[in-house]
Protein backbone atom coordinates (compact mmCIF):
# COMPACT_ATOMS: atom_id res chain seq x y z
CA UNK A 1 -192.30 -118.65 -34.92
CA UNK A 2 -195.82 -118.24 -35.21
CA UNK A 3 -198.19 -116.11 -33.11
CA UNK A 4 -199.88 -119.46 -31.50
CA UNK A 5 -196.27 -120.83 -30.29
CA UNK A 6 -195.89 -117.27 -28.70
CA UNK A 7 -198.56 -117.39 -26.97
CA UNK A 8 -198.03 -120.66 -25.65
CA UNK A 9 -194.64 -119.55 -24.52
CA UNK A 10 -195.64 -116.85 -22.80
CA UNK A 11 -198.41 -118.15 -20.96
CA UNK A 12 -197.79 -120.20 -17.43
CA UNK A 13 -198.01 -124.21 -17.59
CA UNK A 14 -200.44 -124.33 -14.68
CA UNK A 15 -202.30 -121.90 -16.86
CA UNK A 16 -201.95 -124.15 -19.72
CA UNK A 17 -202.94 -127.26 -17.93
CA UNK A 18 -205.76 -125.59 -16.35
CA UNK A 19 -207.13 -124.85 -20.04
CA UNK A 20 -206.84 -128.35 -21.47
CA UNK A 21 -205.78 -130.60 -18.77
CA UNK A 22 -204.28 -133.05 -21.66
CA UNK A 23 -201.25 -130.71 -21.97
CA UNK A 24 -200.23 -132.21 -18.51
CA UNK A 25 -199.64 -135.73 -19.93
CA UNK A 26 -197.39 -133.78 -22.48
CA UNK A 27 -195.68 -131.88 -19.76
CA UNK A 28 -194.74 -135.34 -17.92
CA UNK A 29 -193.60 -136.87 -20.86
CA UNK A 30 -191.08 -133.48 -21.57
CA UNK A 31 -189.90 -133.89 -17.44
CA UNK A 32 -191.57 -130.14 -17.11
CA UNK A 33 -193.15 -129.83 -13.28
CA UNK A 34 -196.60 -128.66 -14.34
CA UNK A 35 -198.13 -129.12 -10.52
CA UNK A 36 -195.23 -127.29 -8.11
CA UNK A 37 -194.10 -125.55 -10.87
CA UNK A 38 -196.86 -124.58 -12.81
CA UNK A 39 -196.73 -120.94 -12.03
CA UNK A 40 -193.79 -120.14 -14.32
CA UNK A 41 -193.96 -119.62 -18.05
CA UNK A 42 -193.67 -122.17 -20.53
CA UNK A 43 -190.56 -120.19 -22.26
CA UNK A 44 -188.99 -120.74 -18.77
CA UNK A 45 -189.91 -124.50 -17.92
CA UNK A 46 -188.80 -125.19 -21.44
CA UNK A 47 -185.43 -123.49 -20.30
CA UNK A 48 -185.36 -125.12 -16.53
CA UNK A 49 -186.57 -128.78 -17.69
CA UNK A 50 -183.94 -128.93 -20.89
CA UNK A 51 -186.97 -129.74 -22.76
CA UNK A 52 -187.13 -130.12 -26.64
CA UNK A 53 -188.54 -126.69 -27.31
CA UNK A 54 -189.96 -127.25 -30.79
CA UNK A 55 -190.78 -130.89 -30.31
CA UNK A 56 -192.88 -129.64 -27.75
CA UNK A 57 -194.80 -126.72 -28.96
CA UNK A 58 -195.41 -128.99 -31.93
CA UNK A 59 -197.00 -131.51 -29.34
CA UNK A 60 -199.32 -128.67 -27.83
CA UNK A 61 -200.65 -127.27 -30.60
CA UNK A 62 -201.51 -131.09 -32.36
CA UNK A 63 -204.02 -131.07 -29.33
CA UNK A 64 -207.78 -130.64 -30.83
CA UNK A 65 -210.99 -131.38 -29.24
CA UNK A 66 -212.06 -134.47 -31.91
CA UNK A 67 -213.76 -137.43 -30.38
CA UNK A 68 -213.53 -140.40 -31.87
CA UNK A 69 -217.45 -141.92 -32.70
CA UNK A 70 -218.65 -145.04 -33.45
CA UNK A 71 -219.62 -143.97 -37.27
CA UNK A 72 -219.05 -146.50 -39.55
CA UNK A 73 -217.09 -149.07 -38.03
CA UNK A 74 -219.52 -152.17 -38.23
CA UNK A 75 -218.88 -151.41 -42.08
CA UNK A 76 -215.07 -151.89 -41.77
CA UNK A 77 -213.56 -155.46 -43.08
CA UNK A 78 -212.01 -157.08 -40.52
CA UNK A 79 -208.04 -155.78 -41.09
CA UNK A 80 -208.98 -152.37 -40.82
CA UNK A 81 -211.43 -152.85 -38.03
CA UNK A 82 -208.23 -154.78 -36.20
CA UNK A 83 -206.03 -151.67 -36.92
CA UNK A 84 -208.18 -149.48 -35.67
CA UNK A 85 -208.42 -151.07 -32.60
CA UNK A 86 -205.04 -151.43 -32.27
CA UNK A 87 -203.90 -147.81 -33.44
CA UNK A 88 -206.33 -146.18 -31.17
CA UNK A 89 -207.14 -147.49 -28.03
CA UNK A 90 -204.57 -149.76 -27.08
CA UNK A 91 -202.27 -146.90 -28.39
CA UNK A 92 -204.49 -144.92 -26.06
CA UNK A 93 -204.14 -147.69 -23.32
CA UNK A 94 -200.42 -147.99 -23.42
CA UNK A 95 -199.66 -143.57 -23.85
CA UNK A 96 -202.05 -142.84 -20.87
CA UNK A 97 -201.73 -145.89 -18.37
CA UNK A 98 -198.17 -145.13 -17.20
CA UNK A 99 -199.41 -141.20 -16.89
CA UNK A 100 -202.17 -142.07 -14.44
CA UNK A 101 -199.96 -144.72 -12.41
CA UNK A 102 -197.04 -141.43 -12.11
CA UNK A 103 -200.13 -138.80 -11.50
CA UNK A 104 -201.52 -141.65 -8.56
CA UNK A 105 -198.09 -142.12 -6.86
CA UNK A 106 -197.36 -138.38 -6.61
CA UNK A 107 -200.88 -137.63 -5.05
CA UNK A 108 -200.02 -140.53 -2.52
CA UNK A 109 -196.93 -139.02 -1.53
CA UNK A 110 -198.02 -135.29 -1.40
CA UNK A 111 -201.73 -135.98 0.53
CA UNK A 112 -201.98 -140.33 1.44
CA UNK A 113 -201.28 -139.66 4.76
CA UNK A 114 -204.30 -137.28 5.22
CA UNK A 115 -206.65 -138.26 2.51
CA UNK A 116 -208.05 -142.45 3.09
CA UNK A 117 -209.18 -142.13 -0.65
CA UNK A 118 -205.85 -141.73 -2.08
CA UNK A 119 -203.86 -145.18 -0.87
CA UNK A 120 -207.05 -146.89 -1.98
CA UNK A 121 -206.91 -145.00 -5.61
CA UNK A 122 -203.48 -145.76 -6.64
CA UNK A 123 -203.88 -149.13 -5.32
CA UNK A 124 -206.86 -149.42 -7.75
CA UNK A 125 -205.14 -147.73 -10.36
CA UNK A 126 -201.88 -150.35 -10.04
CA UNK A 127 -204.51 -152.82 -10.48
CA UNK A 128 -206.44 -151.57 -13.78
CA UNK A 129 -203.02 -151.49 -15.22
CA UNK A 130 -201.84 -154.82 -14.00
CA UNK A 131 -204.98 -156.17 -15.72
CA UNK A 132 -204.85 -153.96 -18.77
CA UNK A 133 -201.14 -154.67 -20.42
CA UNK A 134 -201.38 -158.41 -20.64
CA UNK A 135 -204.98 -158.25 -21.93
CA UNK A 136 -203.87 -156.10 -24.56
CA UNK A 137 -200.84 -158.57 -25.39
CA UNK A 138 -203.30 -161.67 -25.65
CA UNK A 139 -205.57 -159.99 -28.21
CA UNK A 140 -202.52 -158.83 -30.36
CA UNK A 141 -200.52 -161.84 -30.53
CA UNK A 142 -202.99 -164.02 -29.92
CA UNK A 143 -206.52 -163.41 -30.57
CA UNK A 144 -206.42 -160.54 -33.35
CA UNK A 145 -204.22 -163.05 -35.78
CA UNK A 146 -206.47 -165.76 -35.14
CA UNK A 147 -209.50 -163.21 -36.23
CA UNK A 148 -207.11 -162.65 -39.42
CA UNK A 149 -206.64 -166.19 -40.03
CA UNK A 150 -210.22 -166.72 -40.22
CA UNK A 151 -211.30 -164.02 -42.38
CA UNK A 152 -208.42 -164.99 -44.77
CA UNK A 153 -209.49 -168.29 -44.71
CA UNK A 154 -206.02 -169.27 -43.72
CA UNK A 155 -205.87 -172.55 -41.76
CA UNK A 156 -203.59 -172.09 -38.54
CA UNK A 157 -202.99 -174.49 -35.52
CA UNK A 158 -203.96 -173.00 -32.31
CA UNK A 159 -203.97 -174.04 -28.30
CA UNK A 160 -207.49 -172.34 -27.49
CA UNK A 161 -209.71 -174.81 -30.22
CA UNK A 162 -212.77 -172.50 -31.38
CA UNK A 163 -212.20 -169.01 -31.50
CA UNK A 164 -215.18 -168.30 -29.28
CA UNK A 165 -212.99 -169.49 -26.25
CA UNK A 166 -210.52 -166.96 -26.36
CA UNK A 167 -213.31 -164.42 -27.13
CA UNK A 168 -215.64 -165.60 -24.06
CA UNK A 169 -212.02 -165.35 -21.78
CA UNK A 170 -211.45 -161.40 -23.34
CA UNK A 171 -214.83 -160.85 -22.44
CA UNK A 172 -213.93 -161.78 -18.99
CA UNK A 173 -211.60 -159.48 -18.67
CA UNK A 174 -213.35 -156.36 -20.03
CA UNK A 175 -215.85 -157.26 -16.94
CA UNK A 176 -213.26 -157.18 -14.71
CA UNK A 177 -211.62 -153.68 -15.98
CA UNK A 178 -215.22 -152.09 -16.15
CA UNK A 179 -215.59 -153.46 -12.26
CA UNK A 180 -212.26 -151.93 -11.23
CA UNK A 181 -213.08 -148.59 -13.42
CA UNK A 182 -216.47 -148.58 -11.63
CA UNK A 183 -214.39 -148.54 -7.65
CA UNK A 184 -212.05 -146.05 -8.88
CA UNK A 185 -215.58 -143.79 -10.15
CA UNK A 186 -216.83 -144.37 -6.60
CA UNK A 187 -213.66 -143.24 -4.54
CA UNK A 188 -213.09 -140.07 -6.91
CA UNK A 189 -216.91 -139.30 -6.56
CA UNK A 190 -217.34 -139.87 -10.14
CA UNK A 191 -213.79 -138.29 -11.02
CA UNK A 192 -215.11 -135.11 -9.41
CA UNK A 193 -211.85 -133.42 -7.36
CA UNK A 194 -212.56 -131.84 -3.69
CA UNK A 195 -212.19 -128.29 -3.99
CA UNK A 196 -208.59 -128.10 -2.35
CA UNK A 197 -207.25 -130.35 -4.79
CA UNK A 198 -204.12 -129.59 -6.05
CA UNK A 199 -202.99 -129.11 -10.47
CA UNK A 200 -201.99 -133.08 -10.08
CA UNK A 201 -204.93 -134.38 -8.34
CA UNK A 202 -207.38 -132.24 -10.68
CA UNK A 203 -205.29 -133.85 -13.59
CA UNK A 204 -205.24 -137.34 -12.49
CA UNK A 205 -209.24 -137.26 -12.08
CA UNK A 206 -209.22 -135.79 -14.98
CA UNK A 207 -207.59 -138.21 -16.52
CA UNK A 208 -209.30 -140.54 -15.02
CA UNK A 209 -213.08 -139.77 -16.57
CA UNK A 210 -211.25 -139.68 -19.94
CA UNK A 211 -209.48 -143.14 -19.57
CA UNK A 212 -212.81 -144.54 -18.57
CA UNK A 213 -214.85 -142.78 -21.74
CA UNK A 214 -211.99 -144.81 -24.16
CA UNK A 215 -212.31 -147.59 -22.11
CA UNK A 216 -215.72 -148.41 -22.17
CA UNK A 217 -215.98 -147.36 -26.00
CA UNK A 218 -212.89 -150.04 -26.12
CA UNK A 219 -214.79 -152.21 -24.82
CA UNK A 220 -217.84 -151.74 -26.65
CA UNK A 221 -216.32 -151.77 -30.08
CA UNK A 222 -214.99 -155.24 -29.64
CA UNK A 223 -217.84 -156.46 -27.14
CA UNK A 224 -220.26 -155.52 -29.99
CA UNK A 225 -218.76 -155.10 -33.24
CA UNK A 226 -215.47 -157.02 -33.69
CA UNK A 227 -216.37 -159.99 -31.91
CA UNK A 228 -219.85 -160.74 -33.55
CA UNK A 229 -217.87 -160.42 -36.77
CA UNK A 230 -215.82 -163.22 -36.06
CA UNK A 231 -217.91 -165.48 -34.79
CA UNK A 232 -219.76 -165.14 -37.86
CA UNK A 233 -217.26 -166.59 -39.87
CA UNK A 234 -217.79 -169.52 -38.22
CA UNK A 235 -220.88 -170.04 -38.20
């Protein structure tokens, strides 16, 4: 075992989460209790939980602090700019939306009866995910093959006629997820937490100001770089 996975082990989760509030969403996804239970060591949750004890630590240390830019995307071809999208943020979309409805739902029924801004938050949360999963569906089975059609030059029959209407109709719908993201930014006082907040709530905003940092990068990618490119082809 190396020195890094000892450390790890002997250092408490809340510890851990309060370092690099990502290893929370890692946490959840191993069943370990990193809010009520946060002040025990890792070696131990890994014992109490049942969790995959290499699996893990392999999970934790994968974390780094890269940010995914912008660089050189408008000089992708088409496939790979499809892929991208695709492999990293509706990956993104799909790992982290289930976290933030779980992180919502336990803040609502530790503090919703004497907090008004938590009801409200989940309910807004419920909502950006409602709108999220199926819009991610109709661009990969629907739109993104029609893209790849065109830039193959590979005839196809389709229900939506020019490929500017299903574009204008996604377009739509990023509005309405950067509208929703905007209420949830004003009831979390721009993902800021209140100074009693508890290892969930702090995790959740958290969360939160990072979801909406992929999302409008998401959105900005295809707004401003995909979409142009395939509208060009028929032009």
């Amino acid at each position: 075992m190396s020195q890094s996975k000892e450390v790890l082990l002997n250092t408490r989760v809340g510890e851990l989460v309060a370092n690099d509030f990502r290893s929370a969403h890692i946490f959840s996804q191993y069943g370990i209790d990193f809010c009520c239970g946060g002040g025990i060591t890792l070696d131990r949750a890994i014992s109490r939980f049942n969790a995959d004890e290499e699996a893990l630590l392999n999970t934790l240390l994968a974390l780094d602090g890269n940010t995914i830019t912008n660089d050189g995307l408008t000089e992708l071809a088409l496939p790979d700019l499809l892929n991208y999208i695709e492999a990293t943020h509706h990956t993104f979309v799909r790992d982290k939306a289930p976290l933030l409805v779980e992180y919502s739902q336990k803040m609502v029924r530790a503090h919703g009866e004497n907090h008004s801004e938590i009801k409200p938050l989940a309910g807004w949360i419920a909502a950006l995910v409602d709108d999220l999963m199926p819009h991610l569906m109709k661009e990969e089975q629907i739109l993104f093959p029609a893209i790849l059609g065109l830039h193959n030059q590979v005839e196809s029959q389709t229900c939506f006629g020019h490929i500017s209407n299903p574009i204008n109709a996604m377009q739509y719908e990023h509005d309405d997820a950067l509208q929703i993201m905007e209420k949830i930014s004003e009831l979390t006082n721009g993902f800021q937490p209140p100074e009693h907040a508890c290892t969930t709530w702090r995790v959740c905003y958290a969360s939160l100001a990072e979801f909406d940092t992929d999302l409008k990068q998401h959105i900005y990618i295809e707004n401003n770089v995909l979409f142009p490119k395939a509208l060009a082809l028929t032009a």
